[in-house]
Protein backbone atom coordinates (compact mmCIF):
# COMPACT_ATOMS: atom_id res chain seq x y z
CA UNK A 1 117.53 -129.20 33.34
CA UNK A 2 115.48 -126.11 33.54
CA UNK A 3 111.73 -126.01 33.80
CA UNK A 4 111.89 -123.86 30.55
CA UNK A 5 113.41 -126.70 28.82
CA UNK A 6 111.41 -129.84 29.82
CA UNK A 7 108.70 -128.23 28.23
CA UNK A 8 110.42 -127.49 25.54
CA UNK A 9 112.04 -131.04 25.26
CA UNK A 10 107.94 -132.60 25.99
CA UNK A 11 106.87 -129.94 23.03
CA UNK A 12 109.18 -131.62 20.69
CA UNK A 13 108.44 -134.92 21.52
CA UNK A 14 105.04 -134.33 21.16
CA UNK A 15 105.36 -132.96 17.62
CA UNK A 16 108.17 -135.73 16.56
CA UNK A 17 104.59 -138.03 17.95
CA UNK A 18 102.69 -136.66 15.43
CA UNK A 19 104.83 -136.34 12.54
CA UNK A 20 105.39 -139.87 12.78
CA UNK A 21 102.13 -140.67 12.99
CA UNK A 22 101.58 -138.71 9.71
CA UNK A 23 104.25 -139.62 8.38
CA UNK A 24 102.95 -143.71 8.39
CA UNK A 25 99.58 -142.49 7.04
CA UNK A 26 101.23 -140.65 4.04
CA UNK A 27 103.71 -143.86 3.45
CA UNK A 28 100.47 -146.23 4.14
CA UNK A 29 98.10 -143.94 1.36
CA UNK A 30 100.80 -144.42 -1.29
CA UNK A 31 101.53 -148.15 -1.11
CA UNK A 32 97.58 -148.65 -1.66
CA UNK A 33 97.86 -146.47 -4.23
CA UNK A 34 100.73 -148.28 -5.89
CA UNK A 35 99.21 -151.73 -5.65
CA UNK A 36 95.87 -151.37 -6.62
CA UNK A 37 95.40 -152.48 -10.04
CA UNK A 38 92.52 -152.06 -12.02
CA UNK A 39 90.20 -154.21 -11.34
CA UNK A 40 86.50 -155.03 -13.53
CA UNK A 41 84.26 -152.63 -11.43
CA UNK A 42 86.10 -149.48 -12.83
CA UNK A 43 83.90 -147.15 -11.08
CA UNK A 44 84.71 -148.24 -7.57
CA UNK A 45 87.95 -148.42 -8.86
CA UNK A 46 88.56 -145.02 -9.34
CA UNK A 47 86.38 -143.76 -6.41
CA UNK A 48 88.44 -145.55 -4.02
CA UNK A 49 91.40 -143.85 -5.91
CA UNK A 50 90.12 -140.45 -5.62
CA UNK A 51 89.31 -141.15 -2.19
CA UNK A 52 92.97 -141.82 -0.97
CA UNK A 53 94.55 -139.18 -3.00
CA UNK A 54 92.14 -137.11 -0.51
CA UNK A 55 93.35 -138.64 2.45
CA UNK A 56 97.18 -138.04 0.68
CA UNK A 57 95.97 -134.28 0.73
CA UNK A 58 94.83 -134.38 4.00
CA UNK A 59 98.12 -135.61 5.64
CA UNK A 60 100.17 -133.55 3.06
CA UNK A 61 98.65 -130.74 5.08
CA UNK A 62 98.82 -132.02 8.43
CA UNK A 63 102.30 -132.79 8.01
CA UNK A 64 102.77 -128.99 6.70
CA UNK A 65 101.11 -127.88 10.41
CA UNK A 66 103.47 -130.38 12.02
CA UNK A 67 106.35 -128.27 10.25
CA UNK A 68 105.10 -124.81 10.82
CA UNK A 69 104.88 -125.78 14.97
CA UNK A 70 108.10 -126.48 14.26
CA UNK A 71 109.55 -124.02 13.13
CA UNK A 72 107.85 -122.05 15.71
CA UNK A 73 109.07 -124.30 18.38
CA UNK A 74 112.40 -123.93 17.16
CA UNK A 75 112.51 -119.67 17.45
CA UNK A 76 112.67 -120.48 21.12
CA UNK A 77 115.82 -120.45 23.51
CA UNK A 78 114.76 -122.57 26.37
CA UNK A 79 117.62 -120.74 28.28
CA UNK A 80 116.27 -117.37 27.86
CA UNK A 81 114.10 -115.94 30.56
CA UNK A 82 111.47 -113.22 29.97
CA UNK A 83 109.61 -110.48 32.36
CA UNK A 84 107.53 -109.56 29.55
CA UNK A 85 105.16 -112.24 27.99
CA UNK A 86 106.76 -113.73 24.54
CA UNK A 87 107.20 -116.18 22.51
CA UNK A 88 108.91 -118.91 24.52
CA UNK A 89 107.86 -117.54 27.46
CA UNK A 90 106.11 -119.94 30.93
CA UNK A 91 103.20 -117.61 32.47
CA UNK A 92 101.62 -118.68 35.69
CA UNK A 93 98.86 -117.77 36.57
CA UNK A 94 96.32 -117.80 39.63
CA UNK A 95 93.49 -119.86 37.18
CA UNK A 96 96.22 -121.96 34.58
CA UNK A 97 100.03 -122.20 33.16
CA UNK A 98 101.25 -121.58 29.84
CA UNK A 99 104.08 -122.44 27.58
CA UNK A 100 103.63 -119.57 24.85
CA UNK A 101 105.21 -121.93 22.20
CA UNK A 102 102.77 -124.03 19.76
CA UNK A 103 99.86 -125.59 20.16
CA UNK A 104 100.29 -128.97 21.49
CA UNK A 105 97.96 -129.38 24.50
CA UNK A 106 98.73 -130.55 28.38
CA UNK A 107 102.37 -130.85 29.59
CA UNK A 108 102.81 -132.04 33.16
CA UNK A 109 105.89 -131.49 34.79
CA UNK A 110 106.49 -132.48 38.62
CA UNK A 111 102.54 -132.65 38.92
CA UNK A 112 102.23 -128.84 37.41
CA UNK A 113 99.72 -128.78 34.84
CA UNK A 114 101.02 -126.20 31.97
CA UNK A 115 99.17 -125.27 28.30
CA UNK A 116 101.51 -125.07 25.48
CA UNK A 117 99.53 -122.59 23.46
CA UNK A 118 100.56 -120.84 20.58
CA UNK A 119 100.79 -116.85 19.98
CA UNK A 120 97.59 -117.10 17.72
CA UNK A 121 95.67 -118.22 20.62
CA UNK A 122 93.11 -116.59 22.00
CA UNK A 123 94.87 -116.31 25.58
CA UNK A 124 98.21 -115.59 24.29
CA UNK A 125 96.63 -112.90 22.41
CA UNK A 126 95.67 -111.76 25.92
CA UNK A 127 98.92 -112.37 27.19
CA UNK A 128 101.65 -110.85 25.11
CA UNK A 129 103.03 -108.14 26.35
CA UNK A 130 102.12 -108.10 30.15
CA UNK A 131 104.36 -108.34 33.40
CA UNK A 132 103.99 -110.05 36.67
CA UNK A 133 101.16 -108.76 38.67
CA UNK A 134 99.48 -107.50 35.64
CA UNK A 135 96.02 -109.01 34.98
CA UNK A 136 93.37 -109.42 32.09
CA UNK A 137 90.10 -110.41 31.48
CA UNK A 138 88.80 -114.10 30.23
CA UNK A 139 85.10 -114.91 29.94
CA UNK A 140 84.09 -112.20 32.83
CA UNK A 141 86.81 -113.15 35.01
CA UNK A 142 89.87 -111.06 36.50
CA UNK A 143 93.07 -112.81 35.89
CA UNK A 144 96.81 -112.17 37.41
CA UNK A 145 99.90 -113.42 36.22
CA UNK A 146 101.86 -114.18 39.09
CA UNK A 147 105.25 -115.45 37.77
CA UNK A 148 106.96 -115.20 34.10
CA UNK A 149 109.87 -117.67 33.23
């Protein structure tokens, strides 16, 4: 298996993590929902109510995230390789590694420390678009890429 897709294949994991994760929360928030009654103290009554059909809000939207990275994630052919910086794309660099993909965090692979980062980021924003041996400029320092996958 390629480099290209273990990160891949550690991006979706990661976001099958989290939808399930939301995905309890939402189930959780409607059975309290269901079996609360109404009980004497109205007013706490509906508070608490109002309160979890907040939190329903909450993971409806996180769970909307989880399906935009996603969708995202799935625009990406972890067979294709790329000399200019993309979507999809692995960038090393002399400072840090990137998956351009969606923003999940840390992937390690073989002790190699790589960012999956998304294309609204402010680094892939500095990214996109350059070759090996091409550099650019984060917080006042000089950076090369020095490999694209």
């Amino acid at each position: 298996m390629n480099l290209k897709q273990k990160l891949f294949n550690l991006t979706r994991e990661i976001l099958n993590e989290r939808l399930k994760v939301v995905q309890t929360t939402i189930l959780d928030i409607q059975t309290a929902l269901l079996s609360e009654t109404k009980s004497s103290a109205g007013d706490k009554h509906e508070t608490g109510r109002a309160m979890a059909q907040l939190e329903r809000e909450k993971a409806g939207q996180q769970l909307a995230e989880i399906q935009k990275q996603f969708e995202v994630l799935n625009k990406i052919n972890p067979n294709q390789e790329h000399h200019i910086v993309a979507l999809g794309s692995i960038v090393f660099t002399k400072k840090a590694n990137y998956f351009i993909s969606t923003s999940v965090g840390e992937l390690q692979h073989k002790n190699i420390r790589f960012y999956a980062i998304s294309m609204a980021s402010p680094i892939a924003g500095l990214l996109v678009g350059k070759t090996i041996n091409e550099s650019y400029l984060f917080r006042n320092e000089e950076i090369t890429i020095t490999k694209i996958i």
